[in-house]
Protein backbone atom coordinates (compact mmCIF):
# COMPACT_ATOMS: atom_id res chain seq x y z
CA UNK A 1 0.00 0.00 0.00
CA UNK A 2 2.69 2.21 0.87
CA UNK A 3 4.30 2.02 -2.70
CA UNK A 4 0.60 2.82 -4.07
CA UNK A 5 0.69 5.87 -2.39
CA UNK A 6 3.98 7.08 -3.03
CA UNK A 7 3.41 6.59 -7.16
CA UNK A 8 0.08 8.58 -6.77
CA UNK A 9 1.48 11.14 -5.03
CA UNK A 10 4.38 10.90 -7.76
CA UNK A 11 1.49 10.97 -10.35
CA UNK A 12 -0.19 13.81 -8.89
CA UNK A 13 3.12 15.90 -8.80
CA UNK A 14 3.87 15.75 -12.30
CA UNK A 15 0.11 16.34 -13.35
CA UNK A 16 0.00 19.65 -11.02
CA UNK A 17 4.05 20.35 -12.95
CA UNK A 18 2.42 19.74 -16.04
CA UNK A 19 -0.97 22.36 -15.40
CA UNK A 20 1.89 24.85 -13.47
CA UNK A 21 3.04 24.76 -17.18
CA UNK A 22 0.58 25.67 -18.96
CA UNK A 23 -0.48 28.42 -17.10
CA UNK A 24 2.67 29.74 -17.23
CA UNK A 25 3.42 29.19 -21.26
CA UNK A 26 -0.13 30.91 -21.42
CA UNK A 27 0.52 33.65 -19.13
CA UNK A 28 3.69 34.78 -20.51
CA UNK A 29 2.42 34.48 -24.19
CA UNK A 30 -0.51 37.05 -23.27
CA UNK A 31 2.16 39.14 -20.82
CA UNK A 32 -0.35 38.54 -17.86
CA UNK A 33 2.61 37.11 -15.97
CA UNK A 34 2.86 39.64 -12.77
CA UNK A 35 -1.13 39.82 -12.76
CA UNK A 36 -1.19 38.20 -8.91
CA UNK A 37 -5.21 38.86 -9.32
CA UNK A 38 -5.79 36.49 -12.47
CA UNK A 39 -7.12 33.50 -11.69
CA UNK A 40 -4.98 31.44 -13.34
CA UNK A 41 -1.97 32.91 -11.60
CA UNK A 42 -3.98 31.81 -8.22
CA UNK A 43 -4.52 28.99 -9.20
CA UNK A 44 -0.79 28.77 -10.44
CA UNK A 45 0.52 29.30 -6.74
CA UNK A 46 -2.10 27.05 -5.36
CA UNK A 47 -0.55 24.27 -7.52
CA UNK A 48 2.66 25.38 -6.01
CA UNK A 49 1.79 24.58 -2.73
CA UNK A 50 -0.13 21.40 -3.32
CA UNK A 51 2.69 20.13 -5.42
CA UNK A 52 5.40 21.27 -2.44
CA UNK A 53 2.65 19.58 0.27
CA UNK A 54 2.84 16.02 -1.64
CA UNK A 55 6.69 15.68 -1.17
CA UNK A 56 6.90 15.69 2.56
CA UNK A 57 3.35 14.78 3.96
CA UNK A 58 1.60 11.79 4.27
CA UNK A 59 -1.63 11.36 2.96
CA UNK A 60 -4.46 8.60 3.29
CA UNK A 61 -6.22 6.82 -0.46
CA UNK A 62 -9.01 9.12 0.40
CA UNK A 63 -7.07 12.56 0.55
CA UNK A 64 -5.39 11.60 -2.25
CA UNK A 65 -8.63 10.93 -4.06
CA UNK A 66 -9.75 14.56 -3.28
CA UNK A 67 -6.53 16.12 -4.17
CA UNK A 68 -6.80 14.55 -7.03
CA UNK A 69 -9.98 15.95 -7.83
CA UNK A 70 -8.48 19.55 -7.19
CA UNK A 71 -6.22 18.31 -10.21
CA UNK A 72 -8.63 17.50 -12.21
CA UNK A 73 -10.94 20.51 -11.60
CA UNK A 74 -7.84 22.69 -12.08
CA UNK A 75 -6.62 21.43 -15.35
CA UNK A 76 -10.36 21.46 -16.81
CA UNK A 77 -10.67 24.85 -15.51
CA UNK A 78 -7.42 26.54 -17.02
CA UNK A 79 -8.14 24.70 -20.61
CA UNK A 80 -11.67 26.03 -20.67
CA UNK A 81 -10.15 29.28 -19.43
CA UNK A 82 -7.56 29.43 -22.56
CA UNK A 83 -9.91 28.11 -25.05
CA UNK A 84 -12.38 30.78 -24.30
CA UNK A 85 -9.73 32.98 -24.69
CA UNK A 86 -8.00 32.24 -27.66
């Protein structure tokens, strides 16, 4: 069990590295980069933290299941955001 949960938090790192991404290749393409108030930039930093809180904490199959719902929610969110916007 233990090695399930450290390759889903693994997972879940690179997904939230991956969205961090494309926030920022998105953000710097439309110069919005120091716009602290955009909500992709919020989210950005949220991802920060959630991706910095999966390294050194432990977590239980059903936190993990609701952070990884924030993942999913987030990614969804930012490429509806940028489609609608493009």
């Amino acid at each position: 069990m233990e090695y399930f949960i450290t390759l889903e938090k693994e997972v879940m790192s690179e997904v939230a590295a991956s969205i961090i991404a494309t926030i920022s290749r998105y953000m710097i393409s439309k110069g919005m980069q120091n716009d602290d108030k955009h909500p992709l930039n919020i989210i950005e930093n949220m991802l920060y933290t959630l991706k910095d809180s999966l390294i050194g904490k432990e977590y239980t199959i059903e936190e993990l299941k609701r952070i990884q719902a924030k993942l999913e929610f987030s990614r969804d969110y930012v490429n509806e955001v940028i489609k609608n916007n493009e």
